[in-house]
C-alpha atoms as a PDB file:
ATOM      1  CA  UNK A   1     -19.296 -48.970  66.094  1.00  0.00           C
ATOM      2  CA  UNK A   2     -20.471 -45.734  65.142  1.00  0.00           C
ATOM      3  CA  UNK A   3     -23.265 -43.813  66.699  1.00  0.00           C
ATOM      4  CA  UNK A   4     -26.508 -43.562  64.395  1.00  0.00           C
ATOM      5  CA  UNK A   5     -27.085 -40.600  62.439  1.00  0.00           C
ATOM      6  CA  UNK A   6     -29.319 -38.209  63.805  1.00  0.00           C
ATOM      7  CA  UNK A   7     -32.936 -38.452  62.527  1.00  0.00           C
ATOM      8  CA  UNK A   8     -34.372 -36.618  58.924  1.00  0.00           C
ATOM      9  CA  UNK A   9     -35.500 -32.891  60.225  1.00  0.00           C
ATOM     10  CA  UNK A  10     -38.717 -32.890  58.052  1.00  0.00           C
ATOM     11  CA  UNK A  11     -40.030 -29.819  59.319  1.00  0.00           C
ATOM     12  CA  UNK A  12     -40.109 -28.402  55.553  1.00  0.00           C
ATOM     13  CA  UNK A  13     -40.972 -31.811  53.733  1.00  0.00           C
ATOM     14  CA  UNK A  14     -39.202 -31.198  50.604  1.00  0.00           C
ATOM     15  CA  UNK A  15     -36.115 -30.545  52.312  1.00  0.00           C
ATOM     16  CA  UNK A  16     -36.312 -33.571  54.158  1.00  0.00           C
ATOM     17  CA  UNK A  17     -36.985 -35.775  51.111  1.00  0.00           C
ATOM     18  CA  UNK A  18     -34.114 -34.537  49.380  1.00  0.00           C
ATOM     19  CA  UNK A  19     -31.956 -35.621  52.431  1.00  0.00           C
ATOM     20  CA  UNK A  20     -33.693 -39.210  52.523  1.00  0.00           C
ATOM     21  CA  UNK A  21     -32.520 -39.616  48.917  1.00  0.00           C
ATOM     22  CA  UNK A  22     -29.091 -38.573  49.967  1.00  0.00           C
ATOM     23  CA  UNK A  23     -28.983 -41.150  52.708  1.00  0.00           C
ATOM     24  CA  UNK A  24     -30.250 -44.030  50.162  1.00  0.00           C
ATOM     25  CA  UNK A  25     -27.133 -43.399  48.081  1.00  0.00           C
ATOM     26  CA  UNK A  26     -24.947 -43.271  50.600  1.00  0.00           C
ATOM     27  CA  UNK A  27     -26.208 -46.437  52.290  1.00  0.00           C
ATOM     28  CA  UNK A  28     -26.975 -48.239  48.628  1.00  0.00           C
ATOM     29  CA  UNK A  29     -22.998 -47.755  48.076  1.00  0.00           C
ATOM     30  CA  UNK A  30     -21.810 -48.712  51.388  1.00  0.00           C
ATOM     31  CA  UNK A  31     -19.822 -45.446  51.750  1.00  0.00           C
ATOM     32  CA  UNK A  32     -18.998 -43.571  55.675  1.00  0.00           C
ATOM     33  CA  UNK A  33     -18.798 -40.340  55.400  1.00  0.00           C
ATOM     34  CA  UNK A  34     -15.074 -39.888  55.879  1.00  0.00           C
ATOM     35  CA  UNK A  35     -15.012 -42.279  52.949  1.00  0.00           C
ATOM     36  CA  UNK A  36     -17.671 -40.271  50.686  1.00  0.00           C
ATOM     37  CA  UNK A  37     -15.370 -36.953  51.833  1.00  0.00           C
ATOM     38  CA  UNK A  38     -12.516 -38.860  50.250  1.00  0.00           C
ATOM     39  CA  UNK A  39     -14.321 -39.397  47.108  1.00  0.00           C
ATOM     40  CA  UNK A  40     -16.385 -35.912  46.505  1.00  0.00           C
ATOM     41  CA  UNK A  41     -13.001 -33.465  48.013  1.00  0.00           C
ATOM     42  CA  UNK A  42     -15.706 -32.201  50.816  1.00  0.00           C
ATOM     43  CA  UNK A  43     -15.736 -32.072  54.331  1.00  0.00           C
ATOM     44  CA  UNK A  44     -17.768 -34.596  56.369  1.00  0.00           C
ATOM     45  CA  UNK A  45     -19.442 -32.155  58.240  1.00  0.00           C
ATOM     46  CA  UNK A  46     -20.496 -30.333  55.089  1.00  0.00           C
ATOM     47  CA  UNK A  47     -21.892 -34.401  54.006  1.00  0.00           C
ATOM     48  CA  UNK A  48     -23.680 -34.471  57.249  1.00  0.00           C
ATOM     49  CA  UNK A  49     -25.348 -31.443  56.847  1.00  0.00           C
ATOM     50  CA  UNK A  50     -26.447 -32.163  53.036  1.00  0.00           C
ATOM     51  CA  UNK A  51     -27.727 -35.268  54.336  1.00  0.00           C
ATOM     52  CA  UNK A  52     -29.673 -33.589  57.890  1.00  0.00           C
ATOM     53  CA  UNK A  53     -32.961 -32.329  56.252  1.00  0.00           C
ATOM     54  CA  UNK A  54     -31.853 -28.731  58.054  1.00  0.00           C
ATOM     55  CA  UNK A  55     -30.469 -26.722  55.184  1.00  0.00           C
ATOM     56  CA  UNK A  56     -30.823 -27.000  51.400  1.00  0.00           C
ATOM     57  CA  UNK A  57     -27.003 -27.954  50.205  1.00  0.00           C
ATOM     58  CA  UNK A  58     -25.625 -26.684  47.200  1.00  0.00           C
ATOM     59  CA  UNK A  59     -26.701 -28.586  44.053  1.00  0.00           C
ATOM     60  CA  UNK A  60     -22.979 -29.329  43.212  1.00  0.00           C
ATOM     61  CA  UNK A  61     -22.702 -31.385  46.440  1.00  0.00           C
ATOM     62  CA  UNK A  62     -25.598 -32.692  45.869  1.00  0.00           C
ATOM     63  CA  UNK A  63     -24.947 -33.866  42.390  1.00  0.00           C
ATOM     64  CA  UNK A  64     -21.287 -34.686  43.827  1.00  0.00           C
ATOM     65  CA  UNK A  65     -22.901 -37.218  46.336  1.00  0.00           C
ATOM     66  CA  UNK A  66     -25.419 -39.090  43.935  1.00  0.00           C
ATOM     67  CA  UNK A  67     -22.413 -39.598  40.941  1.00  0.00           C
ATOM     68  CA  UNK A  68     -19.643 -40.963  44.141  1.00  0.00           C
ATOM     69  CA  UNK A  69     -22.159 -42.936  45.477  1.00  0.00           C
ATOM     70  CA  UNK A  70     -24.220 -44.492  42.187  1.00  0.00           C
ATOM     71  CA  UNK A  71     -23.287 -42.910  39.242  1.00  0.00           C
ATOM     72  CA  UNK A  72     -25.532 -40.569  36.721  1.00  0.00           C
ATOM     73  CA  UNK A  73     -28.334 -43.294  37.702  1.00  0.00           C
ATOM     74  CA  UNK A  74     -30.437 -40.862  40.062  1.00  0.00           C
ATOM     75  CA  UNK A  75     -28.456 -37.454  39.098  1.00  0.00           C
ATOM     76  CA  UNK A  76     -31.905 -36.326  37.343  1.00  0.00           C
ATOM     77  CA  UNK A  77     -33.933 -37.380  40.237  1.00  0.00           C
ATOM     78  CA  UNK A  78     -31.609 -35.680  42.394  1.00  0.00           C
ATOM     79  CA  UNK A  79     -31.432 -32.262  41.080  1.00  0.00           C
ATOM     80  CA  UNK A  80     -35.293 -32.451  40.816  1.00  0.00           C
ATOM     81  CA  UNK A  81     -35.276 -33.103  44.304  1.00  0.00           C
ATOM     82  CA  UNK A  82     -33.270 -29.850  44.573  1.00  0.00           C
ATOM     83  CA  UNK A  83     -35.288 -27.715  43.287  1.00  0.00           C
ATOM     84  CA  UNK A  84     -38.176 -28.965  45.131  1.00  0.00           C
ATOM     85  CA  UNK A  85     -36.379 -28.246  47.946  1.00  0.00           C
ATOM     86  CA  UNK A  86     -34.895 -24.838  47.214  1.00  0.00           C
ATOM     87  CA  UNK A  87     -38.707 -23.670  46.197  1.00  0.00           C
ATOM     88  CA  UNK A  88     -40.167 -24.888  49.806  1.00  0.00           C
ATOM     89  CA  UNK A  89     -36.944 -23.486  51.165  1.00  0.00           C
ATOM     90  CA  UNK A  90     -37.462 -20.134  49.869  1.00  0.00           C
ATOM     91  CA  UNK A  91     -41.151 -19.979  50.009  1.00  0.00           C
ATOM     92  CA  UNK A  92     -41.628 -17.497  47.450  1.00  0.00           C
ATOM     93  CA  UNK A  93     -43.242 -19.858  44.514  1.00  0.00           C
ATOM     94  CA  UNK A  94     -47.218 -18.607  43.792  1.00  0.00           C
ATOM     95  CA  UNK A  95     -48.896 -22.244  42.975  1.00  0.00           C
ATOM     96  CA  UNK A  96     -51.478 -19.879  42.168  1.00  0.00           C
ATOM     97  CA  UNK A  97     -50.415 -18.782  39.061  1.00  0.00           C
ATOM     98  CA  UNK A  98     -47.560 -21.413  38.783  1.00  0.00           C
ATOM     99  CA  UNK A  99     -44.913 -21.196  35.706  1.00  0.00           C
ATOM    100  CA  UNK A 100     -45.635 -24.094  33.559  1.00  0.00           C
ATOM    101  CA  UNK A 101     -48.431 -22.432  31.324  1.00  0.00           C
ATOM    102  CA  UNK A 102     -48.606 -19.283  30.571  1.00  0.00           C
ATOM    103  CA  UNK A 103     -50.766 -18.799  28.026  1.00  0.00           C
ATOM    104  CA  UNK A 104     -53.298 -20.093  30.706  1.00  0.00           C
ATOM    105  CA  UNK A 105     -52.298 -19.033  33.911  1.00  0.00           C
ATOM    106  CA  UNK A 106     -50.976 -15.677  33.321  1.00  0.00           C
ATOM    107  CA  UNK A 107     -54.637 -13.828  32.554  1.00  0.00           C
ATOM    108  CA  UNK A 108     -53.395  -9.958  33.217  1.00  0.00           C
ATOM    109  CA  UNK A 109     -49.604  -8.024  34.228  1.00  0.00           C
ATOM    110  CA  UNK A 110     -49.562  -8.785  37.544  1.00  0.00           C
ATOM    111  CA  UNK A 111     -49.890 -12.441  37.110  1.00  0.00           C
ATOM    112  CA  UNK A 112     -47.449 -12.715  34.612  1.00  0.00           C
ATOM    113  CA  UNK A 113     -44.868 -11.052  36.210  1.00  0.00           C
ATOM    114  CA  UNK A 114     -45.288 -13.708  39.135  1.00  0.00           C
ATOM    115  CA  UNK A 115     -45.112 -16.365  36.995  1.00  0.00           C
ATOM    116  CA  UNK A 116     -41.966 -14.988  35.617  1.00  0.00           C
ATOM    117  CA  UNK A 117     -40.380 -15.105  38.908  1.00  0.00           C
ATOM    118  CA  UNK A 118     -42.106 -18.600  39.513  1.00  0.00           C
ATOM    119  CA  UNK A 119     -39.811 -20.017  36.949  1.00  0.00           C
ATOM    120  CA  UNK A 120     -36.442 -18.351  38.562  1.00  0.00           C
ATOM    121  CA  UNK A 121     -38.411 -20.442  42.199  1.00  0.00           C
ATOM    122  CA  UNK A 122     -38.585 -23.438  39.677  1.00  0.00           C
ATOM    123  CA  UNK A 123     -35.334 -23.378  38.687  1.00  0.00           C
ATOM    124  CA  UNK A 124     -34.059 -23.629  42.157  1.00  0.00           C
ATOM    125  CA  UNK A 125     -33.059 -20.226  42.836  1.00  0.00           C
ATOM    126  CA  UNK A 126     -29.265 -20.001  40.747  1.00  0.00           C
ATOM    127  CA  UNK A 127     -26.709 -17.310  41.354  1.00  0.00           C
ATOM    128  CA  UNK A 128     -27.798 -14.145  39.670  1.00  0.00           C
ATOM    129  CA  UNK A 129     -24.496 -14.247  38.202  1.00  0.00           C
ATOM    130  CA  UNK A 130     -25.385 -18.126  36.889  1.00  0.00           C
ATOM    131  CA  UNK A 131     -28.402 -17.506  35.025  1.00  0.00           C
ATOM    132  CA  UNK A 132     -27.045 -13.785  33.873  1.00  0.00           C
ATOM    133  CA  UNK A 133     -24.262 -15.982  31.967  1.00  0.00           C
ATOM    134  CA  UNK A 134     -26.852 -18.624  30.742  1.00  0.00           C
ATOM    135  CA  UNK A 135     -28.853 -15.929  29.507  1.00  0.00           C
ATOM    136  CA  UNK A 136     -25.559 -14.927  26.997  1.00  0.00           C
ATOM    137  CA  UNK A 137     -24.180 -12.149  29.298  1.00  0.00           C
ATOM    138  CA  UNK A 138     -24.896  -8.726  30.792  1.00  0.00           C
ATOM    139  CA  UNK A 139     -25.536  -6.877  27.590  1.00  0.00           C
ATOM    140  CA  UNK A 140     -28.888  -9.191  26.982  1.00  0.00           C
ATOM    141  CA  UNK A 141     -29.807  -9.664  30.551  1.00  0.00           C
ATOM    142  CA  UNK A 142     -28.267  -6.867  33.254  1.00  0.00           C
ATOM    143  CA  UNK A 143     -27.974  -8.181  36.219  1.00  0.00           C
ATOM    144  CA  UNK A 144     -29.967  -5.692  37.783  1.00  0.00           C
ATOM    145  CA  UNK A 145     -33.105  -6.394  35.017  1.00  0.00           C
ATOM    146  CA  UNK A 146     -32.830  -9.697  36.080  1.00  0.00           C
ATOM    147  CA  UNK A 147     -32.685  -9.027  40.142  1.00  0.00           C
ATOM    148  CA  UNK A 148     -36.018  -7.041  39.349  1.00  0.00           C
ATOM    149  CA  UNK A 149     -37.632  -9.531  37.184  1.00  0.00           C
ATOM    150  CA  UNK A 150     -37.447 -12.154  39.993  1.00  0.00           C
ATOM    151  CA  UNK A 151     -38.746  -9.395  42.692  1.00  0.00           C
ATOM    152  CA  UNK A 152     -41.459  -9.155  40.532  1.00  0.00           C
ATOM    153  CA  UNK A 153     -40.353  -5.280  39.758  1.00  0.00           C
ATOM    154  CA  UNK A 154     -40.717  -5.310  36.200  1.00  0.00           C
ATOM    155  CA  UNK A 155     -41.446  -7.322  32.779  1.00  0.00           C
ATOM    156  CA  UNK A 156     -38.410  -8.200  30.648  1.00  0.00           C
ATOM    157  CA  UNK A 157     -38.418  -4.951  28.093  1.00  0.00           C
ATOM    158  CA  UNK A 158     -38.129  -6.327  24.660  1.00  0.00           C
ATOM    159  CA  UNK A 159     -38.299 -10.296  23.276  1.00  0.00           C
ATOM    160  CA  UNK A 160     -35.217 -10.439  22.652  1.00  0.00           C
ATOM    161  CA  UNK A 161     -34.698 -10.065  27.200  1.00  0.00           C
ATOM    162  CA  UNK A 162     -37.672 -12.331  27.331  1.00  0.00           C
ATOM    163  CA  UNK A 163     -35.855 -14.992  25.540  1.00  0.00           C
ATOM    164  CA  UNK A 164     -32.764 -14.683  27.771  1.00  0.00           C
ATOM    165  CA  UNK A 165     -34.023 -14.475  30.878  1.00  0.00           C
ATOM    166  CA  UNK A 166     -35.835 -17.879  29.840  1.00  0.00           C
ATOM    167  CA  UNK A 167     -32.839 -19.461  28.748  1.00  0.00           C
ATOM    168  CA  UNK A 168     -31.326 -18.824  32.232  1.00  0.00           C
ATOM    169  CA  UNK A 169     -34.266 -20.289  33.694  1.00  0.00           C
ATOM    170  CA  UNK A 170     -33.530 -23.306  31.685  1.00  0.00           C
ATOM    171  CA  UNK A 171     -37.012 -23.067  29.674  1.00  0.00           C
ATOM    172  CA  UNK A 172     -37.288 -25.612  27.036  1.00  0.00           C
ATOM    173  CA  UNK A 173     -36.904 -23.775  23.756  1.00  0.00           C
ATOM    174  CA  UNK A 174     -40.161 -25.519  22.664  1.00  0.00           C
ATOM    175  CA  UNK A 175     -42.630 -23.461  25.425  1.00  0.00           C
ATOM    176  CA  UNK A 176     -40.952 -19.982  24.507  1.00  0.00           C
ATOM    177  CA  UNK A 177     -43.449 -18.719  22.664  1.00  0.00           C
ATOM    178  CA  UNK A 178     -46.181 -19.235  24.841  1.00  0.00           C
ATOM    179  CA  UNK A 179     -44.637 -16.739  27.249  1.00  0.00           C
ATOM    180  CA  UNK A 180     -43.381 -14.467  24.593  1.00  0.00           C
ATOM    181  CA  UNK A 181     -47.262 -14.485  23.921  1.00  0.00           C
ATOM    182  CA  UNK A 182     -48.005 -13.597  27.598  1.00  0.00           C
ATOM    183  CA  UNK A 183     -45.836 -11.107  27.397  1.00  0.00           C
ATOM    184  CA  UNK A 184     -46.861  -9.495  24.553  1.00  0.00           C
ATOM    185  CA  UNK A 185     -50.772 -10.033  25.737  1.00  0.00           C
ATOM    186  CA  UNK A 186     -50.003  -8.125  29.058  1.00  0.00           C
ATOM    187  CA  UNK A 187     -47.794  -5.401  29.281  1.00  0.00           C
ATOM    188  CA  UNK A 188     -44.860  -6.259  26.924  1.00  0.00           C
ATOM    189  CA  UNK A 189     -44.104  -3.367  24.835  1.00  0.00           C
ATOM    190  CA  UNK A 190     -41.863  -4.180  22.158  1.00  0.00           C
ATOM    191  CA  UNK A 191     -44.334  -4.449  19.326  1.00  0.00           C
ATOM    192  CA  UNK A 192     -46.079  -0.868  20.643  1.00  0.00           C
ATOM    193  CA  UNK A 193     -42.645   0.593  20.415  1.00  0.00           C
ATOM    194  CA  UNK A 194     -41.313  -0.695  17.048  1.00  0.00           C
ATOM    195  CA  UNK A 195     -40.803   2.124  14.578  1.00  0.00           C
ATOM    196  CA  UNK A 196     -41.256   2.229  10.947  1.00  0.00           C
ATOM    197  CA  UNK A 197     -37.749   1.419  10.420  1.00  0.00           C
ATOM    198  CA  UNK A 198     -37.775  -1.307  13.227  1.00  0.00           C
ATOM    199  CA  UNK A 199     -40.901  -2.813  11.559  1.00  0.00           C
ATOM    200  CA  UNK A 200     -39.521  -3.191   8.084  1.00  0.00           C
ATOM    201  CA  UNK A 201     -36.297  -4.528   9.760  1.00  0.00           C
ATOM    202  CA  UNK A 202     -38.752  -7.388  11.138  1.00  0.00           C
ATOM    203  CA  UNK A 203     -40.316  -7.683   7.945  1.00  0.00           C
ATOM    204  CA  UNK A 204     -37.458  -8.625   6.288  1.00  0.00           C
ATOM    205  CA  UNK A 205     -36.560 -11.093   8.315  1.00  0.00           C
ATOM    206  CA  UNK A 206     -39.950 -12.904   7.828  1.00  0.00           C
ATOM    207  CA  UNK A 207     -39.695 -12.802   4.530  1.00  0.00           C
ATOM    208  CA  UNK A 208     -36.181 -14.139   4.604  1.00  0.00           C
ATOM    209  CA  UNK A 209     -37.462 -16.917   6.603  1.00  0.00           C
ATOM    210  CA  UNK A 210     -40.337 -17.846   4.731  1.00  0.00           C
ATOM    211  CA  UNK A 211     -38.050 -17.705   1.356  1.00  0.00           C
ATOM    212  CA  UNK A 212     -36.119 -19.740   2.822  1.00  0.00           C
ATOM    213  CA  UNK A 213     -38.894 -22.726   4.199  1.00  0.00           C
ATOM    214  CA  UNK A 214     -39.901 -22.315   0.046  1.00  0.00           C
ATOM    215  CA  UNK A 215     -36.987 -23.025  -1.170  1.00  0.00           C
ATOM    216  CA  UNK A 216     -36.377 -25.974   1.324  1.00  0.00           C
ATOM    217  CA  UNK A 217     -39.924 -27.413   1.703  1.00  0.00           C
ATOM    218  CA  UNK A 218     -38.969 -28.085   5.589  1.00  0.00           C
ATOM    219  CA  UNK A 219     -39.366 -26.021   8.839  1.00  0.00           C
ATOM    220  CA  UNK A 220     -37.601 -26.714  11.520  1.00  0.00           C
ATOM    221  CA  UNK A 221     -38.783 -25.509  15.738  1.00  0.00           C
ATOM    222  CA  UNK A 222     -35.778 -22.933  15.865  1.00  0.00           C
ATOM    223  CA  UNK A 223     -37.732 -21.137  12.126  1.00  0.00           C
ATOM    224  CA  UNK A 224     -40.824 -21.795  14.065  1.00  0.00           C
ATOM    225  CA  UNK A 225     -39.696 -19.384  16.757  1.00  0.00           C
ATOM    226  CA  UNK A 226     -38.205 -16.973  14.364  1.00  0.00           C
ATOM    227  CA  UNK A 227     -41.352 -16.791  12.803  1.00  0.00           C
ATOM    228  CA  UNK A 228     -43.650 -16.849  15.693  1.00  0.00           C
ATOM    229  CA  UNK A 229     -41.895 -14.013  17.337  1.00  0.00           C
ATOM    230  CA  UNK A 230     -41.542 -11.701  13.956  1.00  0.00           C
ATOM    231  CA  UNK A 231     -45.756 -11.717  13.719  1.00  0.00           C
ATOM    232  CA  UNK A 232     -46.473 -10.824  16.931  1.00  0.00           C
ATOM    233  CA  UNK A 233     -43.992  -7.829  16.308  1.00  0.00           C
ATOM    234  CA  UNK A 234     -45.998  -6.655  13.600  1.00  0.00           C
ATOM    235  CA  UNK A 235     -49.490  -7.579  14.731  1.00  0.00           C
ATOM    236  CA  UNK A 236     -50.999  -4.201  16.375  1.00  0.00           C
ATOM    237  CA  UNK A 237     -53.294  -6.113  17.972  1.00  0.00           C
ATOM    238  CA  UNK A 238     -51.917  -9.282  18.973  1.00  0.00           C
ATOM    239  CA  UNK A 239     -55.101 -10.892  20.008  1.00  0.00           C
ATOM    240  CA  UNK A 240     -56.387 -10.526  15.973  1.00  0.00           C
ATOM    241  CA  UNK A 241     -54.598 -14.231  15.114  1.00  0.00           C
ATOM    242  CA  UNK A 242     -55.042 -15.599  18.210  1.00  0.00           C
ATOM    243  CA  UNK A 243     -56.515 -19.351  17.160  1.00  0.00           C
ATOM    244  CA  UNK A 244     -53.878 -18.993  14.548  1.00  0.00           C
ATOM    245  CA  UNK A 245     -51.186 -18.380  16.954  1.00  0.00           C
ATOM    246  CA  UNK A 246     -52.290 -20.489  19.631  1.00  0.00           C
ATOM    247  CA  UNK A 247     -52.205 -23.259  17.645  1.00  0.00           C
ATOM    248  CA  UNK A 248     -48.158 -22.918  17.632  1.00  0.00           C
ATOM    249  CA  UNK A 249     -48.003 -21.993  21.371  1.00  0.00           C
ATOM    250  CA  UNK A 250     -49.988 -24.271  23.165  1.00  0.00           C
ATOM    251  CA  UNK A 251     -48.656 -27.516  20.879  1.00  0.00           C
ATOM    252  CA  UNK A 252     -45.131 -26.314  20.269  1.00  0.00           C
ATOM    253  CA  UNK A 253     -45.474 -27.493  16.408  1.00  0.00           C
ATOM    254  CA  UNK A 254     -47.066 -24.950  14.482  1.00  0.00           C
ATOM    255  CA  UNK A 255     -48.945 -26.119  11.354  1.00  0.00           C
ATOM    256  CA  UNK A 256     -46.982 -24.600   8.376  1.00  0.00           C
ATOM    257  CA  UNK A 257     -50.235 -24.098   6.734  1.00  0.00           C
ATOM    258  CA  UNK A 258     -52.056 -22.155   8.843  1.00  0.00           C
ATOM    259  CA  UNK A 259     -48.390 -20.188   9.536  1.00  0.00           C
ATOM    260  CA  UNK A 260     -48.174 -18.508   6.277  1.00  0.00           C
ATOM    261  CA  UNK A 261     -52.141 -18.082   5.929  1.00  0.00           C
ATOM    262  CA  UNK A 262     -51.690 -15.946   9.136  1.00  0.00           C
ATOM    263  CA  UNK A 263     -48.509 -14.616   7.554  1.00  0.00           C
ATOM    264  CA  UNK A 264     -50.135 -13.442   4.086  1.00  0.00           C
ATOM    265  CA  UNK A 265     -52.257 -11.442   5.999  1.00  0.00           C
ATOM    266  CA  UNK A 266     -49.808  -9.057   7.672  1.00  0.00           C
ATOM    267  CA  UNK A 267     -49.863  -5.531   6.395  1.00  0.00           C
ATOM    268  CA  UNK A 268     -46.146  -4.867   4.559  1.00  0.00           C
ATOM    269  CA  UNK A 269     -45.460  -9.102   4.396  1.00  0.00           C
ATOM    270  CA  UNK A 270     -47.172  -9.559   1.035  1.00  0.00           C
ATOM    271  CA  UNK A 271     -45.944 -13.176  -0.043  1.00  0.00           C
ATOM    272  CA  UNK A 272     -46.834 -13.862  -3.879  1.00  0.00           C
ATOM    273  CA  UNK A 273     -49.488 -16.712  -3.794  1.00  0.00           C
ATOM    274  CA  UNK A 274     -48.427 -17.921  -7.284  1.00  0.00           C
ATOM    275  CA  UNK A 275     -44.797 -17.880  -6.130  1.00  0.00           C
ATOM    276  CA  UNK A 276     -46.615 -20.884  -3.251  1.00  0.00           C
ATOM    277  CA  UNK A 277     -47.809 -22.887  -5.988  1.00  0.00           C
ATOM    278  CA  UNK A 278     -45.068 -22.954  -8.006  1.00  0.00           C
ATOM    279  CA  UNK A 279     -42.898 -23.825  -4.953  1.00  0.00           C
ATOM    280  CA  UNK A 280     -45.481 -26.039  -3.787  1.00  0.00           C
ATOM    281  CA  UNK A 281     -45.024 -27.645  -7.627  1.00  0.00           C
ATOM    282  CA  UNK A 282     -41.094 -27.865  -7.560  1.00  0.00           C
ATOM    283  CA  UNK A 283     -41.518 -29.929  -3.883  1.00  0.00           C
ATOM    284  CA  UNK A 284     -44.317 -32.089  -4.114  1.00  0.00           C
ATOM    285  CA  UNK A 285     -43.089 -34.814  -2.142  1.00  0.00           C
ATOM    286  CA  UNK A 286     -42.382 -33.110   0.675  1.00  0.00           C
ATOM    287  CA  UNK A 287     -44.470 -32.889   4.271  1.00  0.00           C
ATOM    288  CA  UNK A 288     -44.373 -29.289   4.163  1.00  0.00           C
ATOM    289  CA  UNK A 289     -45.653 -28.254   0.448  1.00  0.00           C
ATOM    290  CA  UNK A 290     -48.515 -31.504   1.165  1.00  0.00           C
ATOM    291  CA  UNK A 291     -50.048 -29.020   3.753  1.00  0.00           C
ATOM    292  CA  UNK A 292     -49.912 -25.989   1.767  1.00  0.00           C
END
């Protein structure tokens, strides 16, 4: 028989949980750890330790563990319990200011470039090289824009880095906007910088996509986006829509009505009310001419 396994260090609770739920599996399946080594090509030492509570294990062994031992069941549960751990490990996540609402929590610069680096803490800490390649490469995100980002040295410097560095994060493409907001609220400079030629490049584009809602009657959360991020470009004062706006941000689902009401009145936009009716005319049956 076996001696018993040493007990769960819990001296950073998270840590230890995520090595309880390790142990469950292991036990649930029936598996020793020479066994489980078998199964996941990994030493039983390196097992032992993912299962101590001592150290934070990679998430590949810990993903590794959870499929060998019970499938995709608890895969979720366990790379939540990952992160948990790697943000108690680290100790560098502000519950102040937190990451999952911006447009609330973030009131000037300095607290939105914490909760910037609160979502890197929430994400459980990747590879700068990992989230560099989720962000679509080096020539978006640097590496060295996003090493200061998460040291809190600096803001993204345009959308269009904003966007990336949240897509490494793993942000939900539905909640982008309400940091592209933030960002644009306190201390991001892209609109402040665009020139004339920038600005009509933008305003082409939100014409384009408007035309092409029109001709469809439908609008879809990626067009939502588009849009979204195109007004605050041209808004000089961002804050002069805000209700408008908000209404997009904080639900995720923008009311199409209210969209091109705040769109008609951008300087250099200028879309032909009479060309609405007639389009809403042509698509009377659908959701999106109903609200117009």
């Amino acid at each position: 028989m076996g001696r018993p396994e040493n007990a769960i260090d819990f001296t950073v609770p998270a840590r230890g949980k995520l090595a309880l739920l390790l142990r469950e599996v292991r036990y649930e399946a029936g598996l020793t750890y020479d066994e489980l080594a078998v199964r996941t090509a990994r030493s039983p030492a390196t097992l032992k330790r993912a299962c101590g509570g001592k150290k934070v294990p990679e998430e590949k062994v810990v993903v590794d563990i959870i499929q060998e031992c019970v499938g995709t069941r608890r895969v979720a549960e366990g790379r939540r319990a990952w992160k948990q751990a790697r943000m108690a490990d680290r100790g560098r996540y502000d519950r102040d200011v937190g990451h999952t609402r911006p447009d609330l929590h973030c009131s000037n610069r300095r607290e939105l470039t914490i909760g910037l680096a609160n979502l890197y803490e929430s994400a459980g800490a990747p590879p700068l090289d990992s989230l560099v390649e989720r962000a679509g490469g080096t020539w978006v995100l640097p590496r060295s824009s996003a090493a200061a980002i998460i040291n809190r040295n600096m803001l993204p410097v345009s959308i269009q880095q904003l966007v990336a560095y949240l897509k490494g994060c793993g942000v939900p493409t539905r909640v982008h906007n309400q940091w592209i907001y933030a960002w644009v609220l306190h201390g991001g400079r892209g609109h402040q910088r665009s020139t004339k030629a920038g600005k009509s490049s933008v305003t082409q584009n939100l014409t384009a996509d408007l035309a092409d809602i029109i001709q469809t009657g439908t609008i879809d959360q990626e067009k939502l986006n588009s849009i979204l991020r195109n007004l605050i470009v041209l808004m000089p004062d961002p804050a002069t829509h805000a209700r408008s706006i908000r209404m997009g941000i904080q639900t995720g689902v923008a009311s199409e009505h209210e969209l091109l009401s705040v769109t008609t009145q951008m300087v250099g936009v200028g879309v032909d009310a009479k060309e609405l009716r007639r389009a809403r005319r042509r698509r009377s049956g659908s959701l999106f001419m109903d609200a117009l």
